[in-house]
N, C-alpha and C. Protein backbone atom coordinates (compact mmCIF):
# COMPACT_ATOMS: atom_id res chain seq x y z
N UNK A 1 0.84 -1.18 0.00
CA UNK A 1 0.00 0.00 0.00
C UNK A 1 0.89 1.24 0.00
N UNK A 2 0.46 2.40 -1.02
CA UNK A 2 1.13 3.45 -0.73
C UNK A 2 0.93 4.17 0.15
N UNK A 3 1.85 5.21 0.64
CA UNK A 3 1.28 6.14 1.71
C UNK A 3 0.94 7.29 0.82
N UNK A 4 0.17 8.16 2.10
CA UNK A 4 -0.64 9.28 1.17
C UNK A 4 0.66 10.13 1.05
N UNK A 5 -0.02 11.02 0.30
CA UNK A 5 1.31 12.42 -0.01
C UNK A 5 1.11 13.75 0.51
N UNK A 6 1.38 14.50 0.69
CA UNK A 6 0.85 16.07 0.95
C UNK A 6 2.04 17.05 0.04
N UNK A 7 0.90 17.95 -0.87
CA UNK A 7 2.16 19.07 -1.55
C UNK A 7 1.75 20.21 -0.89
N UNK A 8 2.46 20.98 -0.50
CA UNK A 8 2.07 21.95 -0.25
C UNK A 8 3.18 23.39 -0.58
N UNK A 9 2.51 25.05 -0.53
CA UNK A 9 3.54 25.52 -1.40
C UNK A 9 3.64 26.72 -0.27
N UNK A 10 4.90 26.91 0.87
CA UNK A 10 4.85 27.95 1.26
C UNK A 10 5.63 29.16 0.91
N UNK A 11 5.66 29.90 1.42
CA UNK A 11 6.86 31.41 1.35
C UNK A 11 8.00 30.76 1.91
N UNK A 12 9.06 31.92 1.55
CA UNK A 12 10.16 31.47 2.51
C UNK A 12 10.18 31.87 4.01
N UNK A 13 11.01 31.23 4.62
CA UNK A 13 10.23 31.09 6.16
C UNK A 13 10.84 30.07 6.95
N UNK A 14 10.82 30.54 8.22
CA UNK A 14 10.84 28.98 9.53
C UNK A 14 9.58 28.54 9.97
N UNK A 15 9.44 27.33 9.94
CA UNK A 15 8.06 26.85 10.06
C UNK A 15 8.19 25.71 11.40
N UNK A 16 7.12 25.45 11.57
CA UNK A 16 7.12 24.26 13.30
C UNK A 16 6.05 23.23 12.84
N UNK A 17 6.12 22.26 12.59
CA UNK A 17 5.41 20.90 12.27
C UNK A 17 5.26 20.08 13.44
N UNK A 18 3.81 19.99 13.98
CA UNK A 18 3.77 19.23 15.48
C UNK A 18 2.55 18.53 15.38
N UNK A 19 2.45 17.26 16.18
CA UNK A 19 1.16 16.69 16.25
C UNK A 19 0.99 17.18 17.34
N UNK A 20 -0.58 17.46 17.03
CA UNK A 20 -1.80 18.26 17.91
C UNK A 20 -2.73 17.47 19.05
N UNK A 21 -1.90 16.03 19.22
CA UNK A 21 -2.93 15.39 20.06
C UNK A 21 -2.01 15.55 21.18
N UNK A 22 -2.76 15.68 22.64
CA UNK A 22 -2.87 16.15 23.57
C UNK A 22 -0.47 15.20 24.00
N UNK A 23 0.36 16.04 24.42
CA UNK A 23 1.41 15.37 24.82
C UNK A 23 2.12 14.85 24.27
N UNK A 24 1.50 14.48 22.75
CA UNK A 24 2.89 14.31 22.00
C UNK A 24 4.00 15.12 21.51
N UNK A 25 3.62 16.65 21.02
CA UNK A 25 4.39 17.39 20.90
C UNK A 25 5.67 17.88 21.73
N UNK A 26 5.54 17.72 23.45
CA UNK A 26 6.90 17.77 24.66
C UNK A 26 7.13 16.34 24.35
N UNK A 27 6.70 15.04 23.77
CA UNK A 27 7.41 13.09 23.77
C UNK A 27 8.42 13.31 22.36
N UNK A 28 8.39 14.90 21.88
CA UNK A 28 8.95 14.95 20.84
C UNK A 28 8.44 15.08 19.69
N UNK A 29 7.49 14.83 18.96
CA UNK A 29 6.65 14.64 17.72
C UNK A 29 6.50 16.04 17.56
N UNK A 30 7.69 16.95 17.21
CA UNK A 30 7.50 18.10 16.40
C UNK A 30 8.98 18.50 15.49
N UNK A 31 9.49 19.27 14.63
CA UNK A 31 10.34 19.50 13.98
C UNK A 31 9.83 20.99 13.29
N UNK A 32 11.11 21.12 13.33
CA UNK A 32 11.62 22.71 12.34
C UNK A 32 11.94 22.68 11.05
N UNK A 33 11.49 23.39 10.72
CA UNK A 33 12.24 23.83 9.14
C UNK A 33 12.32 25.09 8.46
N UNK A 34 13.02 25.01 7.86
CA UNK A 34 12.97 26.32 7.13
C UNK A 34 13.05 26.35 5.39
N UNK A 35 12.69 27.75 4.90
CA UNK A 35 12.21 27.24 3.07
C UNK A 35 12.63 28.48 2.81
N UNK A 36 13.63 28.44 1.73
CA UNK A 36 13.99 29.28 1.30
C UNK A 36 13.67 29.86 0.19
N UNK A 37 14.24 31.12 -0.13
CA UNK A 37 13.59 31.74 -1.43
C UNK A 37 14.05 31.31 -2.69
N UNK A 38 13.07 31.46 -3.55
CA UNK A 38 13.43 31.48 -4.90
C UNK A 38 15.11 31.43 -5.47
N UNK A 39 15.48 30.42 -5.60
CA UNK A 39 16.77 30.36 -6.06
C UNK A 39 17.95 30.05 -4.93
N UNK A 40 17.08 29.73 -3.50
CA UNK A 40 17.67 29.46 -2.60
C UNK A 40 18.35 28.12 -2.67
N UNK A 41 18.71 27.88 -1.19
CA UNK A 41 18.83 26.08 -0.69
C UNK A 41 17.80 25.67 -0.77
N UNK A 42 16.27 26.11 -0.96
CA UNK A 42 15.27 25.10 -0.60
C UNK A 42 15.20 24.96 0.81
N UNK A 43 14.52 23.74 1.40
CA UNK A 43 14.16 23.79 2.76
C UNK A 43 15.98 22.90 3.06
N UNK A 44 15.54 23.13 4.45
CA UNK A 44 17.13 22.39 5.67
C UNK A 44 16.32 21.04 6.28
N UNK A 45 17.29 20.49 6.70
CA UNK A 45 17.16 19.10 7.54
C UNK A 45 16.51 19.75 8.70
N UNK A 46 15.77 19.01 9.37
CA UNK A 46 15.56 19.02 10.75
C UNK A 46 16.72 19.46 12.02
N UNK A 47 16.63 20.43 12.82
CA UNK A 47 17.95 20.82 13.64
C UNK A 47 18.78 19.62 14.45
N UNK A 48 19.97 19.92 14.22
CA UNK A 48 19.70 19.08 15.51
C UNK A 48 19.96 18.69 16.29
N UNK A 49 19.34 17.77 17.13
CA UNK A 49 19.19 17.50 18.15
C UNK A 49 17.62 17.24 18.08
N UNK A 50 16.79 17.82 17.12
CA UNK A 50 15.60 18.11 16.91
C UNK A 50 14.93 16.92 16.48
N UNK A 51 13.69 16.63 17.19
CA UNK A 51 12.83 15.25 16.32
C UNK A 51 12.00 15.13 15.53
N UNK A 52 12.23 14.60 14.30
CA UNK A 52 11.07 14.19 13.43
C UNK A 52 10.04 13.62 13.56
N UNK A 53 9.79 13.37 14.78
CA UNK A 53 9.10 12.46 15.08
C UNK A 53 7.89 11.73 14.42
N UNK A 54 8.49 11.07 13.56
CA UNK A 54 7.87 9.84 12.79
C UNK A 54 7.13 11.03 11.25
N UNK A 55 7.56 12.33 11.31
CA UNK A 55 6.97 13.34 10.08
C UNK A 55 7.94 13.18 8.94
């Protein structure tokens, strides 16, 4: 089975990706990023020390 996909198109920017159910976000289940402009790097790895947690 495939997994689903998500596109999405932001500005450039630091952004915070977290699940919203109650305590997972302090067990870790959030990450950073950042997106750069037009002709940039594009987005960065996760910081770190920082968790992906499972995103």
């Amino acid at each position: 089975m495939r997994a689903p996909t998500l596109t999405v198109t932001l500005q450039p920017g630091r952004y915070e990706i977290h699940c919203p159910v109650d305590g997972h976000k302090t067990m870790g289940m959030d990450t950073h990023f950042t997106v750069g402009g037009a002709g940039g790097a594009g987005s960065s790895a996760p910081e770190p020390g920082g968790s992906t947690g499972g995103y």
